[in-house]
Protein backbone atom coordinates (compact mmCIF):
# COMPACT_ATOMS: atom_id res chain seq x y z
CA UNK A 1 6.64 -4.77 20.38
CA UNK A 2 6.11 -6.55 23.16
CA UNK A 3 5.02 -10.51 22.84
CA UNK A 4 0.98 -9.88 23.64
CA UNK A 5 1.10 -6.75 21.14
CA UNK A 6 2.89 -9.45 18.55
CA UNK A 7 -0.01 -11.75 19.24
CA UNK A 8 -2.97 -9.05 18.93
CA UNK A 9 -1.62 -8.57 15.41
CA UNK A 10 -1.01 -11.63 14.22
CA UNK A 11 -4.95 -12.43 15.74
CA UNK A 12 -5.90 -9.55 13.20
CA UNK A 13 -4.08 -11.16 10.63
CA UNK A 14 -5.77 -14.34 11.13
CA UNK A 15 -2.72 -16.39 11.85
CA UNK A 16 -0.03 -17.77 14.48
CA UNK A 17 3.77 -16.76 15.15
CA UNK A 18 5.70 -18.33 12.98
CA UNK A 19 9.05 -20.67 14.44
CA UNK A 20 11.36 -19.04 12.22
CA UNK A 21 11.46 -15.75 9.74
CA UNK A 22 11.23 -17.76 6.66
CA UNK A 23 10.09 -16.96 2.94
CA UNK A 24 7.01 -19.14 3.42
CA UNK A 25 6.79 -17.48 7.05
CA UNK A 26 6.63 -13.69 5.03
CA UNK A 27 4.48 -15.43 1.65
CA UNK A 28 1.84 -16.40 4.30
CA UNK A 29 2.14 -13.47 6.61
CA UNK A 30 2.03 -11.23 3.45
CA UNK A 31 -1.15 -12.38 2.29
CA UNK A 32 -2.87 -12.47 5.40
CA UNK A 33 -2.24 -8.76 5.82
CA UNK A 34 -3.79 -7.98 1.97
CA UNK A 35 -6.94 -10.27 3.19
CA UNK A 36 -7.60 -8.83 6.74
CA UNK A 37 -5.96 -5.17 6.64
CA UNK A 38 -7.80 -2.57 4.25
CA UNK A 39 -5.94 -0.55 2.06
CA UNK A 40 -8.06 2.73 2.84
CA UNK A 41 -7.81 6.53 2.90
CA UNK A 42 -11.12 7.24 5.43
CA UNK A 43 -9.34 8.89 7.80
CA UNK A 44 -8.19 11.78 5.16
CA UNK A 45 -12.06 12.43 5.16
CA UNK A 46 -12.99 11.62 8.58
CA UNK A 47 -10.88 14.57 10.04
CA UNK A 48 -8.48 12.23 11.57
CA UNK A 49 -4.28 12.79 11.96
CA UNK A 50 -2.43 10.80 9.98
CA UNK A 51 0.81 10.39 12.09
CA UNK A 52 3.84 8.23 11.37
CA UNK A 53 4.95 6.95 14.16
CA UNK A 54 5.14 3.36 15.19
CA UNK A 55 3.18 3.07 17.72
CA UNK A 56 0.19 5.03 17.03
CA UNK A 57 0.10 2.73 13.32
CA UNK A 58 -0.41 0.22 15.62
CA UNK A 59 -2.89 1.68 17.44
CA UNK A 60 -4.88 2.14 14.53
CA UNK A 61 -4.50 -1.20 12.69
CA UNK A 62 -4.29 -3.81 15.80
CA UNK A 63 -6.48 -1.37 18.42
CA UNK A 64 -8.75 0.30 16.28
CA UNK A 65 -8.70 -2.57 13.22
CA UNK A 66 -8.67 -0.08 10.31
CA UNK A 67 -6.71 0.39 7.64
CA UNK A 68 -4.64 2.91 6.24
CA UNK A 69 -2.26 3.86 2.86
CA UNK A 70 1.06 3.02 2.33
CA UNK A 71 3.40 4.35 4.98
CA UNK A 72 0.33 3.30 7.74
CA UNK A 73 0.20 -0.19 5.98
CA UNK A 74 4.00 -1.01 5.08
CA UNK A 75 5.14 1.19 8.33
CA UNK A 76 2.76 -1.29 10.37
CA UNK A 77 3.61 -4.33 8.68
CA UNK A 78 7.47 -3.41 8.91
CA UNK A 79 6.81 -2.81 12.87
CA UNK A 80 5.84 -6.75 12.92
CA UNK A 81 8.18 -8.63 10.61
CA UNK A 82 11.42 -7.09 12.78
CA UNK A 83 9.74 -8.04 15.60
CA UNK A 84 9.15 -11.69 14.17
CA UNK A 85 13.23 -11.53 13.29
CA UNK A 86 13.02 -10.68 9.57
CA UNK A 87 15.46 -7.71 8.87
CA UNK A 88 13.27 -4.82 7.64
CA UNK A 89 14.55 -2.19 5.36
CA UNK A 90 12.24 0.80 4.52
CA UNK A 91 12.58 2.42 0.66
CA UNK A 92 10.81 5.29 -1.19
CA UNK A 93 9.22 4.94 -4.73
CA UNK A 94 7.23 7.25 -6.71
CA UNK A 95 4.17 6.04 -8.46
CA UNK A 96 3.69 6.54 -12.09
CA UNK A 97 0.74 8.45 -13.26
CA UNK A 98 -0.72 9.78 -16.66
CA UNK A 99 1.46 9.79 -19.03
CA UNK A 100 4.35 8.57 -17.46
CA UNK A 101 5.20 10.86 -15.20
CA UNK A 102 6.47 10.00 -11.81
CA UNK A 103 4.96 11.15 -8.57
CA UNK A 104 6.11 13.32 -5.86
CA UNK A 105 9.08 12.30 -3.69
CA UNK A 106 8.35 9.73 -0.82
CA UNK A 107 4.94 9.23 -2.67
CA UNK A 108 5.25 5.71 -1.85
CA UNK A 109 6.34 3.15 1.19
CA UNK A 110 7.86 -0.44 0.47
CA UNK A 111 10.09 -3.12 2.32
CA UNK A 112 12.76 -4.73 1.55
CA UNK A 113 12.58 -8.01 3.52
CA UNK A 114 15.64 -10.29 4.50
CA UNK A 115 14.57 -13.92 5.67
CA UNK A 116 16.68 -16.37 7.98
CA UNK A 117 18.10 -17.22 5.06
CA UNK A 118 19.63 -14.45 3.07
CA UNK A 119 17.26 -14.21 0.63
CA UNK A 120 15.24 -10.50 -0.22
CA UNK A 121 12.05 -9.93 -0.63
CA UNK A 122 9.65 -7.00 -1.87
CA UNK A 123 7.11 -6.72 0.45
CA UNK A 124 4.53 -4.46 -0.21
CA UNK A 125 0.80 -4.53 1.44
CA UNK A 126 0.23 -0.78 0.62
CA UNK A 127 -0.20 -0.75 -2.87
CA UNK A 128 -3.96 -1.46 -3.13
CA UNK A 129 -4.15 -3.96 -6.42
CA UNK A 130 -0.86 -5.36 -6.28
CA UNK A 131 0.71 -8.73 -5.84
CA UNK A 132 -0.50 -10.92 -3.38
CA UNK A 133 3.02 -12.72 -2.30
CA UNK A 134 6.45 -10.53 -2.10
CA UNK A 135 8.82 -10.26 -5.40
CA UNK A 136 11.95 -11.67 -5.10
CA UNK A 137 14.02 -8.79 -4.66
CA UNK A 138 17.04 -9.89 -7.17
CA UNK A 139 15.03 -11.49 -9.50
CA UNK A 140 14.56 -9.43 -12.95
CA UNK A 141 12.62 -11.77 -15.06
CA UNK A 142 8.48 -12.23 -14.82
CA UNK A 143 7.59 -12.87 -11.30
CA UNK A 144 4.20 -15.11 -12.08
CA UNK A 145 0.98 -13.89 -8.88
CA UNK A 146 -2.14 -14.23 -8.33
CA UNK A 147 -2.13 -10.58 -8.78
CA UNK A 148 -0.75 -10.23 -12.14
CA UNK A 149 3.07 -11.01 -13.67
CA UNK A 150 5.31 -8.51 -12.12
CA UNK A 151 8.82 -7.83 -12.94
CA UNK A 152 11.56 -5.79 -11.07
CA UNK A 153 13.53 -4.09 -13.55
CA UNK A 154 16.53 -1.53 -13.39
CA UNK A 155 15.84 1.91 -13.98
CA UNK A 156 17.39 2.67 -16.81
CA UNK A 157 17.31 4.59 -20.12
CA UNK A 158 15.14 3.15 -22.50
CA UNK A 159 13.27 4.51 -25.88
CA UNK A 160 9.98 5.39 -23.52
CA UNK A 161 12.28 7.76 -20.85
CA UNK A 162 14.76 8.92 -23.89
CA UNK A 163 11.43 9.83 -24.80
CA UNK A 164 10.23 11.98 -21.76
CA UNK A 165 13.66 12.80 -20.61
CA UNK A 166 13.39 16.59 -21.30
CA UNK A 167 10.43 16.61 -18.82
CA UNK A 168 11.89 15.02 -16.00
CA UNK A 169 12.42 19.07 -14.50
CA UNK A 170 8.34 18.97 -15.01
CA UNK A 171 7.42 15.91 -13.07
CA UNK A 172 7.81 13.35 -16.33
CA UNK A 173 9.49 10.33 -16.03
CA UNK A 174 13.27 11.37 -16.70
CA UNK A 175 16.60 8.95 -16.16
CA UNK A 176 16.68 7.09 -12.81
CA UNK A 177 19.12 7.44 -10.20
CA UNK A 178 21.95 4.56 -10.14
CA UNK A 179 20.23 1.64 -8.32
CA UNK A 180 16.84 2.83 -8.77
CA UNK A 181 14.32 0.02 -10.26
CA UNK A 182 10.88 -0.11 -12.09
CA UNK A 183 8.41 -2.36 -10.59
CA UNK A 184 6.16 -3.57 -13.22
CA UNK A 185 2.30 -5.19 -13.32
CA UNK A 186 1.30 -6.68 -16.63
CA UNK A 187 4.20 -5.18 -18.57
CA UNK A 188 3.53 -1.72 -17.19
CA UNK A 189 5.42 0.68 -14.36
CA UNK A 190 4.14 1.11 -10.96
CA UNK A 191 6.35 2.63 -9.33
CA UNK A 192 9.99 3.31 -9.14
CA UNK A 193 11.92 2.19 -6.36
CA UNK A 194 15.37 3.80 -4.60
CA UNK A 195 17.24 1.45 -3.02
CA UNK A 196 18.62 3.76 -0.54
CA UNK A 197 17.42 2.46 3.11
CA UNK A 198 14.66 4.98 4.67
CA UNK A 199 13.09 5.45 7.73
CA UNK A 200 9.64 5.76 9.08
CA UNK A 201 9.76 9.45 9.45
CA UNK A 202 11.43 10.24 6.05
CA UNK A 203 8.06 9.74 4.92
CA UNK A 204 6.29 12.51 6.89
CA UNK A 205 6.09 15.07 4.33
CA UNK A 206 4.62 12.66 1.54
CA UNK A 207 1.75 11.36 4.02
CA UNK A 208 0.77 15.37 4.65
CA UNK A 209 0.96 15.98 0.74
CA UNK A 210 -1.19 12.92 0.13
CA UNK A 211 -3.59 14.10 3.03
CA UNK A 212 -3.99 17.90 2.64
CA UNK A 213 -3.35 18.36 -1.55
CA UNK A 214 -6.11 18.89 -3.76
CA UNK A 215 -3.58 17.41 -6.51
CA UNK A 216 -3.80 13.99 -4.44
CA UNK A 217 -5.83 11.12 -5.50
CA UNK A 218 -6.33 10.58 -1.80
CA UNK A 219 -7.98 13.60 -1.35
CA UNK A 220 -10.14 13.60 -4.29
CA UNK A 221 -12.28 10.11 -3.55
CA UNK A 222 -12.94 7.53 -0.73
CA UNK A 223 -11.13 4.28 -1.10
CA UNK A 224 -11.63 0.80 1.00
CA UNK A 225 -10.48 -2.45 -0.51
CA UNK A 226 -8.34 -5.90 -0.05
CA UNK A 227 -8.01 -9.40 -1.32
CA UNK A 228 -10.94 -11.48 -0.97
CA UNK A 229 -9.92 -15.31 -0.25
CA UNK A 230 -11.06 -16.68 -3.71
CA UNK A 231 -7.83 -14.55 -4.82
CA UNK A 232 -10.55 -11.38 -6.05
CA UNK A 233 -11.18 -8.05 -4.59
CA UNK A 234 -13.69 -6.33 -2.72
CA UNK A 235 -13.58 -2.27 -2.87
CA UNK A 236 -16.07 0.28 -1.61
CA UNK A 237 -15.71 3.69 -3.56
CA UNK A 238 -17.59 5.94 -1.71
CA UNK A 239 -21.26 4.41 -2.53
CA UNK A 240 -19.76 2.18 -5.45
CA UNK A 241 -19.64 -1.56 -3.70
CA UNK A 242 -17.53 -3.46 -6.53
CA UNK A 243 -16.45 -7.18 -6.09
CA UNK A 244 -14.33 -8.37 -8.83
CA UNK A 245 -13.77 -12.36 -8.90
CA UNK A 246 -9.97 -13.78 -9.82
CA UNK A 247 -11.42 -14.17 -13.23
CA UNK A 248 -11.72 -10.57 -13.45
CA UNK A 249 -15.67 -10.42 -13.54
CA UNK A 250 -17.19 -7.58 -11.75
CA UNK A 251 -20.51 -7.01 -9.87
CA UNK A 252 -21.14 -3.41 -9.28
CA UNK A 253 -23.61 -1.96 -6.72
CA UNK A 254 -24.55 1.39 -5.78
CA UNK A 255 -25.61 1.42 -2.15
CA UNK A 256 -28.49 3.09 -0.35
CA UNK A 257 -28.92 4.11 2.93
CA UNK A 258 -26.32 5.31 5.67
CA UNK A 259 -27.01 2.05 7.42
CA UNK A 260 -26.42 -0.53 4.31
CA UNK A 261 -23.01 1.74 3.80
CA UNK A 262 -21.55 1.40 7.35
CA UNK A 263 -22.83 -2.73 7.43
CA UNK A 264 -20.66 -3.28 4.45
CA UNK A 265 -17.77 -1.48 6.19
CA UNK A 266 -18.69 -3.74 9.40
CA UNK A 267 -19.17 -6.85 7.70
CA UNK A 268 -16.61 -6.67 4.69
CA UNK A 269 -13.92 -4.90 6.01
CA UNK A 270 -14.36 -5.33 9.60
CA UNK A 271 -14.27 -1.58 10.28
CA UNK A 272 -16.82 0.11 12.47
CA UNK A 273 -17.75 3.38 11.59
CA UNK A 274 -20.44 6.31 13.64
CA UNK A 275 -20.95 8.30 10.41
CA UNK A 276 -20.57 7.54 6.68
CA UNK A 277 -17.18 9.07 5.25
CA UNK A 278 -17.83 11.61 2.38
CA UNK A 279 -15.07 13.40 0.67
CA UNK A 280 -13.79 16.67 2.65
CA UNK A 281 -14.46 19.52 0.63
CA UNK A 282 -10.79 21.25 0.98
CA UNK A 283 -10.49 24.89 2.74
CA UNK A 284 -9.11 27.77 0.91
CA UNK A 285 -5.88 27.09 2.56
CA UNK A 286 -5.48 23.64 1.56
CA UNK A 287 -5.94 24.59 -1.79
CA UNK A 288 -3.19 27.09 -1.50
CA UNK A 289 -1.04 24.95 -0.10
């Protein structure tokens, strides 16, 4: 990145270079990116490529000011922070789902962050609800947020996986690998972690799953959300406008016309949109593949 393309996104972000890569540089830079970047899937129902590659991310959230998923929002976000001088290290999880069972490989995109310092960091501005600050990387007791208590754990073999352990062939949850940890919101797993660096394009394959699979969430329903400043959320679900307070009330809309749908995408998330997204009904070869 070149110092003006640094500058454009940190303008998007709402904020100024920092002097140094600090833990209160990455704590402020981290929640900037939650309150001005949406976590969204539109362009799995707009038609558009998803492609992982660094500068085309930053095409879309600095040029275009969208959003994205995971591997758009953590591969973007990763782009800046080594260009700011934090040392950036890519890792795959897989998201836990009903019942326990754990997700398809590379189903998820997270950084490990090093500051000036020493000191590690989870970042993660992909997640949708998730914490608003990075986790302290080493730290295995409750990590208190705005979003919730969270608590890296170590994967290991407890009465819940003894449990499912003769399903891990079937997708269940199963033993974890040596290293691997459990990243948890309110006492329960989000995702499980390797700590085996990655890069950008390892991901590849788990951005076309989660684009083209009729199994994916991401296919199934429109998503478009981030932290409000009051420490809430704001998310548009297709028609469904929901803005949940950091108490945890919730006022729930259902919007009208076209033009009401694409002003709250203008004026909420800052994206500007032609046509109103509607989920892709899949072809016949999507669903066979």
């Amino acid at each position: 990145m070149n110092p003006a393309r640094i500058d454009a996104y940190l303008h998007r972000l709402g904020t100024t270079r920092p002097p140094r890569p600090t833990a209160a540089a990455l704590r402020e830079l981290h929640l900037r990116h939650l309150l001005t970047v949406p976590f969204e899937n539109l362009s799995v129902h707009l038609g558009e490529e998803i492609v992982l590659d660094e500068e085309r991310l930053l095409d879309k959230v600095v040029g275009a000011r969208r959003g994205g998923f995971c591997y758009e929002l953590n591969g973007a976000f990763a782009v800046l922070l080594t260009a700011l001088g934090f040392g950036v290290t890519p890792l795959a999880g897989r998201v836990y789902g009903e019942a326990g069972r754990l997700g398809i490989p590379y189903d998820h995109l997270a950084l490990r962050v090093r500051t000036v310092d020493g000191s590690e960091w989870l970042a993660d501005v992909g997640f949708g609800a998730h914490s608003h600050y990075p986790l302290v990387f080493a730290e295995r007791g409750e990590q208190a947020d705005p979003g919730g208590s969270f608590r890296i754990t170590e994967a290991g073999r407890d009465a819940a996986e003894a449990e499912a352990g003769t399903r891990a062939g079937a997708g269940g949850v199963g033993y974890g690998a040596s290293g691997d940890l459990d990243v948890l919101r309110n006492g329960r797993p989000e995702y499980r972690l390797e700590v085996r660096p990655r890069r950008l394009g390892d991901f590849t394959a788990g951005a076309w799953w989660h684009s083209t699979s009729p199994a994916s969430h991401f296919t199934q329903s429109l998503v478009c959300s981030r932290v409000t400043e009051d420490g809430g959320r704001i998310t548009l679900g297709g028609r469904t406008l929901t803005v949940t307070a950091a108490d945890g009330t919730r006022e729930v809309r259902e919007l009208g016309s076209d033009e009401e749908v694409l002003g709250v995408y203008r004026l909420r998330f800052g994206i500007e949109l032609d046509r109103v997204p509607a989920v892709r009904k899949l072809r016949k070869a999507d669903e066979q593949g």
